[in-house]
N, C-alpha and C. Protein backbone atom coordinates (compact mmCIF):
# COMPACT_ATOMS: atom_id res chain seq x y z
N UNK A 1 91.26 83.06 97.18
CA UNK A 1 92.15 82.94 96.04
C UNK A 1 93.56 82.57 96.52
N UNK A 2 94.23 81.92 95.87
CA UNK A 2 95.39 81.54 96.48
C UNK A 2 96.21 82.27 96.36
N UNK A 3 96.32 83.41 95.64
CA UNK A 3 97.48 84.82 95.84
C UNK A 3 97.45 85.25 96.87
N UNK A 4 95.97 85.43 97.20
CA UNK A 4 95.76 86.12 98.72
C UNK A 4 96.54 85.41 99.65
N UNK A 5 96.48 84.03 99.77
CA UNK A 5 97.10 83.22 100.53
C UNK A 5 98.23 82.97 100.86
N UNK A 6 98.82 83.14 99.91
CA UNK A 6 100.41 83.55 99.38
C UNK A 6 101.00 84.83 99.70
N UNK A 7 100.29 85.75 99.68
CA UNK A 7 101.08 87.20 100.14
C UNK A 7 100.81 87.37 101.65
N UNK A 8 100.61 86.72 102.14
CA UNK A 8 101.13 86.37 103.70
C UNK A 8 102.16 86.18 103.95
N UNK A 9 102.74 85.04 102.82
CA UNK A 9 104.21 85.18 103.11
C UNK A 9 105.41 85.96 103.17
N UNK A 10 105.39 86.61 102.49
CA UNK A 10 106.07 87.43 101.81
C UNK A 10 106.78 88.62 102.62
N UNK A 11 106.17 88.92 103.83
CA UNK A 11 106.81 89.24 104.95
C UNK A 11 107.67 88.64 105.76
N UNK A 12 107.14 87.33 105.61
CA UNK A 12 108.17 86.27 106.51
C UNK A 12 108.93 85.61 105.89
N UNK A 13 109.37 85.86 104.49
CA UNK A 13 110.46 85.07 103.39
C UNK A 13 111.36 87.00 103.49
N UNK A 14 111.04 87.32 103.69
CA UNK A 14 111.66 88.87 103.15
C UNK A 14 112.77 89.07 104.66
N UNK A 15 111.79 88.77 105.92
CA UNK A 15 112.54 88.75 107.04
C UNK A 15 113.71 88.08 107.49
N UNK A 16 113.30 86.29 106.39
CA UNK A 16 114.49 85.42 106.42
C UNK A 16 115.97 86.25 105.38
N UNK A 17 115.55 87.17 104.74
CA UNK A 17 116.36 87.64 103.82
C UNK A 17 117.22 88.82 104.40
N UNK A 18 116.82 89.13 105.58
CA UNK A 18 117.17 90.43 106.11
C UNK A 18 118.23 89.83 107.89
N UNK A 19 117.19 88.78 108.05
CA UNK A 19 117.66 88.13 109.28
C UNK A 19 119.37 87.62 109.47
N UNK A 20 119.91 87.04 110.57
CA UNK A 20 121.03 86.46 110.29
C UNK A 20 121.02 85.15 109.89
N UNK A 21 120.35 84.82 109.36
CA UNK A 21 120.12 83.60 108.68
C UNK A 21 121.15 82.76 108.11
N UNK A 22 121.79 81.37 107.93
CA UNK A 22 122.64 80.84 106.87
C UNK A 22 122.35 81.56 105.79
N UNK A 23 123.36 80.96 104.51
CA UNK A 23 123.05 82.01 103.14
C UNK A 23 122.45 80.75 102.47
N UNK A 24 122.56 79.66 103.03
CA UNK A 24 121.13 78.26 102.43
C UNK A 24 119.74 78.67 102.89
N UNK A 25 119.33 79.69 104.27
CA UNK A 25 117.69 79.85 104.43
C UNK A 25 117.95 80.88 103.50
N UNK A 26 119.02 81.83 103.39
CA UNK A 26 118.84 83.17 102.59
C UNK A 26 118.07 82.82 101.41
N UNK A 27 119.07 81.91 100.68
CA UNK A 27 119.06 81.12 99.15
C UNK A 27 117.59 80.76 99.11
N UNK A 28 116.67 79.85 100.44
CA UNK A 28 115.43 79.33 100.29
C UNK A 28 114.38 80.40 99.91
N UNK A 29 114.63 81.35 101.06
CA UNK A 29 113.71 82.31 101.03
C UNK A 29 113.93 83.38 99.77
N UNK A 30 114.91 83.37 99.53
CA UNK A 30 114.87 84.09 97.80
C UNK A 30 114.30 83.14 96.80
N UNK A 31 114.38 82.06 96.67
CA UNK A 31 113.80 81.04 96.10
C UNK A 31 112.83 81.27 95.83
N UNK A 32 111.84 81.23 96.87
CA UNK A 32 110.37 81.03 97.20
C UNK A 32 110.00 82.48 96.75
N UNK A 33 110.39 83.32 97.00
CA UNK A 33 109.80 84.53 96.50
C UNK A 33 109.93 84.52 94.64
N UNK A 34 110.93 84.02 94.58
CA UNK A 34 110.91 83.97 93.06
C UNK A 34 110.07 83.13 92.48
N UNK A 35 109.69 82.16 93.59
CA UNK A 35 108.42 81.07 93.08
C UNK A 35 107.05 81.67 92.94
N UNK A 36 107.35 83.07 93.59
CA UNK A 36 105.50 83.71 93.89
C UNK A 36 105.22 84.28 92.59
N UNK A 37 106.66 84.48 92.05
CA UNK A 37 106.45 85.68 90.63
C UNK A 37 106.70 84.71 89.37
N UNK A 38 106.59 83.45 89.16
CA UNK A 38 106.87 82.69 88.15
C UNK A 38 105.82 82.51 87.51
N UNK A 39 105.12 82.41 87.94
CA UNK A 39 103.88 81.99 86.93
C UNK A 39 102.89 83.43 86.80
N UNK A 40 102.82 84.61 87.71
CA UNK A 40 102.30 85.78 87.42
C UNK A 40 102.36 86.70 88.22
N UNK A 41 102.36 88.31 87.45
CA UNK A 41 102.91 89.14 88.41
C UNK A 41 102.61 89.77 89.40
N UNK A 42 101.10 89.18 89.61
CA UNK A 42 100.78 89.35 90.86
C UNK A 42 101.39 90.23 92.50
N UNK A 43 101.99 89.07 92.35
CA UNK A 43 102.64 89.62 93.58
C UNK A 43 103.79 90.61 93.86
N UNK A 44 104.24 90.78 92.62
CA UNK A 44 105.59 91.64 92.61
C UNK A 44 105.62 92.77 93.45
N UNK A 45 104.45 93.68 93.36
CA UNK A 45 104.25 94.91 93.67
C UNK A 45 104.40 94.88 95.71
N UNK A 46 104.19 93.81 95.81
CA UNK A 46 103.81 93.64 97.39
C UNK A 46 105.57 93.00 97.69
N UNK A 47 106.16 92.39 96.49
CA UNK A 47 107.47 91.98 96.92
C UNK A 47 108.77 92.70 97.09
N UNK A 48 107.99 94.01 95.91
CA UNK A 48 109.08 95.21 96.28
C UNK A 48 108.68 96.08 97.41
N UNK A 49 107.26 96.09 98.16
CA UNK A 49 107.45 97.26 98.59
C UNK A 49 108.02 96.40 100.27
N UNK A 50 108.02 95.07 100.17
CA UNK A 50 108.71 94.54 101.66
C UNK A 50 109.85 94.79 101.53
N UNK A 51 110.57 95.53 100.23
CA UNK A 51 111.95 95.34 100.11
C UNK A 51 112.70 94.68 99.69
N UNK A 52 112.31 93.25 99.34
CA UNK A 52 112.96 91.75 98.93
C UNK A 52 113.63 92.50 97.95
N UNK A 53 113.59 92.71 96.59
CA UNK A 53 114.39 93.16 96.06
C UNK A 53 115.13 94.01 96.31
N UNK A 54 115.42 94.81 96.90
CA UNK A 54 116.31 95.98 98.04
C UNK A 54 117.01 95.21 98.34
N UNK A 55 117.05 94.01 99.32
CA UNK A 55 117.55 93.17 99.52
C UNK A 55 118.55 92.55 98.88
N UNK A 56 117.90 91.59 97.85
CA UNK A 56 118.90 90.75 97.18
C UNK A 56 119.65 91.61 96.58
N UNK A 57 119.48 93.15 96.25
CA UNK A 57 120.24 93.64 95.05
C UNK A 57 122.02 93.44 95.73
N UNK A 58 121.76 93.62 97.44
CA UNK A 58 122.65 93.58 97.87
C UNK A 58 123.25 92.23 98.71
N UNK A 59 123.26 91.53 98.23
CA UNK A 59 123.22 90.27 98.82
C UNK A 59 124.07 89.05 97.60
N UNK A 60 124.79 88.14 98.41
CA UNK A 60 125.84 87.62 97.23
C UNK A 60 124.81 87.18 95.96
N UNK A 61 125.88 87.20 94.95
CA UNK A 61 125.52 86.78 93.57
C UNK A 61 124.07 85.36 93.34
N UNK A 62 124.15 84.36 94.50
CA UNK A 62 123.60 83.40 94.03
C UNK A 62 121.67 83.76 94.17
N UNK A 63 121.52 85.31 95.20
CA UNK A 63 120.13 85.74 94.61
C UNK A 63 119.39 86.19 93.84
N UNK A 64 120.22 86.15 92.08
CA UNK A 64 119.79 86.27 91.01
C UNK A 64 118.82 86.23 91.19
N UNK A 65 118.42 84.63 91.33
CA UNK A 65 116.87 83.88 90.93
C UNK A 65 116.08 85.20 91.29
N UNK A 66 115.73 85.60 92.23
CA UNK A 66 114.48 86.56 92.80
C UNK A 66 114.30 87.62 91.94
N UNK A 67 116.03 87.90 91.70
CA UNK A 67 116.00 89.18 90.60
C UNK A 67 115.33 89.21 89.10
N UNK A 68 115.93 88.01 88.56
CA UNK A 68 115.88 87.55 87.26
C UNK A 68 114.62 87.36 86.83
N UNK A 69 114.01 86.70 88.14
CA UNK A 69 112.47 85.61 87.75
C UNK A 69 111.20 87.50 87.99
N UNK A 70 111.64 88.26 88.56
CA UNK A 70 111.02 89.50 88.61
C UNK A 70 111.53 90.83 87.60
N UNK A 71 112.58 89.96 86.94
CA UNK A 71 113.11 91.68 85.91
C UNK A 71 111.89 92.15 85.23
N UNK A 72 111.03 91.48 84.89
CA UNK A 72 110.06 92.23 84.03
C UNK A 72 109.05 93.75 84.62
N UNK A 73 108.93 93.83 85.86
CA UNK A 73 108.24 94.43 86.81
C UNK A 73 109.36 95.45 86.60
């Protein structure tokens, strides 16, 4: 199934989020996580417990997207 396939990532987009990364990989890798939860919520549960949202809560303004595209969870 391709969720399965997908929550592989999700460790290694969460790490770019935590890493010293530019705030353009930051921006990507919040992106992409917000891309996992757009179409269903699948994955949310596995996106909070890496922390990603922990994360962005603290992280400049432009990681809405991750927040926004997951408020429903």
């Amino acid at each position: 199934m391709l969720y399965e396939e997908l929550r592989r990532s999700i460790p290694q987009l969460t790490t770019l989020l935590l890493g010293p990364e530019e705030d353009k990989t930051k921006g990507n890798a919040a992106g992409a996580l917000s891309n996992l939860v757009r179409n269903s919520d699948i994955l949310c549960e596995d996106i909070v417990s890496q922390g990603a949202i922990q994360v962005c809560q603290v992280l400049p303004a432009h990681f809405h997207v991750l927040l926004s595209a997951s408020s429903g969870f």
